[in-house]
Protein backbone atom coordinates (compact mmCIF):
# COMPACT_ATOMS: atom_id res chain seq x y z
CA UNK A 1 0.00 0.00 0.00
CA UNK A 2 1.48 3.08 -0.79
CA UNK A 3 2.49 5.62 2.24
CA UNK A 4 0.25 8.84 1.36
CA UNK A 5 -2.96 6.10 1.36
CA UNK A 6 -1.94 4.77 4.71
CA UNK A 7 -1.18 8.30 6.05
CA UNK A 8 -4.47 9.49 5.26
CA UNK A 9 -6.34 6.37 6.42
CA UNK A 10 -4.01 6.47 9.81
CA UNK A 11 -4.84 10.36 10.00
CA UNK A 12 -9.04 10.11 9.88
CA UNK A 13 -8.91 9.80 13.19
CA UNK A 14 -9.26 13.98 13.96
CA UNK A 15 -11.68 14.05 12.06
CA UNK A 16 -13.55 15.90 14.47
CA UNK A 17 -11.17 19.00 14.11
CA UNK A 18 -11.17 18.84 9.91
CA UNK A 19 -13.37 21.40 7.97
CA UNK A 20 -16.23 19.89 6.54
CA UNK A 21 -15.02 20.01 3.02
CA UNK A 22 -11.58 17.47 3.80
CA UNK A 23 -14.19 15.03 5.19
CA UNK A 24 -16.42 15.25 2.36
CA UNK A 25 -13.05 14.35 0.01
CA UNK A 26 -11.54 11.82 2.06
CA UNK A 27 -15.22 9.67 2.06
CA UNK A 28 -15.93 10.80 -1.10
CA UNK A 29 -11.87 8.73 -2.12
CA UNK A 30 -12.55 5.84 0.25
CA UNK A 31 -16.20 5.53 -1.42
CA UNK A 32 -14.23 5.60 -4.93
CA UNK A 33 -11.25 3.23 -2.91
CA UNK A 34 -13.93 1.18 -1.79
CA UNK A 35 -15.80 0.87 -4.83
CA UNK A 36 -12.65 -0.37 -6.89
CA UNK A 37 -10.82 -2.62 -4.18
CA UNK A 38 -13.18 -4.07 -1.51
CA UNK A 39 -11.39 -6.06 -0.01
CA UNK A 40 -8.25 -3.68 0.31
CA UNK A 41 -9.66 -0.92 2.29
CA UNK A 42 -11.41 -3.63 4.71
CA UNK A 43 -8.01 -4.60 5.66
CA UNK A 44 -6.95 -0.89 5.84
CA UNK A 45 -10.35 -0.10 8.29
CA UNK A 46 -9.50 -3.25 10.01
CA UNK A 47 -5.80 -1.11 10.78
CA UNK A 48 -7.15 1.96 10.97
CA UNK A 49 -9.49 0.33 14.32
CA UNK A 50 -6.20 -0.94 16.02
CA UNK A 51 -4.85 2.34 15.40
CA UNK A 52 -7.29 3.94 16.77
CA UNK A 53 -7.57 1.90 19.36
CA UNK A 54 -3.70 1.83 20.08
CA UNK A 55 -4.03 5.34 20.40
CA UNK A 56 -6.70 5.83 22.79
């Protein structure tokens, strides 16, 4: 997986302090990520929860 996809999966985690208009790009490329390689970002979620949860 290239580094600037897992940086921005690893990153969606402040969401919460983005403006409106990065979320609506960063779902609108997962949606088109999603759409293309299904099984690809499941693993990436599946990261992005332990990451989440490692940081918490």
């Amino acid at each position: 997986m290239p580094n600037y996809l897992k940086l921005t999966l690893n990153y969606l985690h402040v969401f919460t302090i983005t403006p409106t208009y990065t979320q609506r790009y960063i779902l609108k490329y997962n949606l088109l990520r999603f759409c293309s390689h299904q099984a690809w970002i499941t693993k990436a979620n599946f990261n992005h929860f332990s990451l989440q949860e490692f940081i918490a």
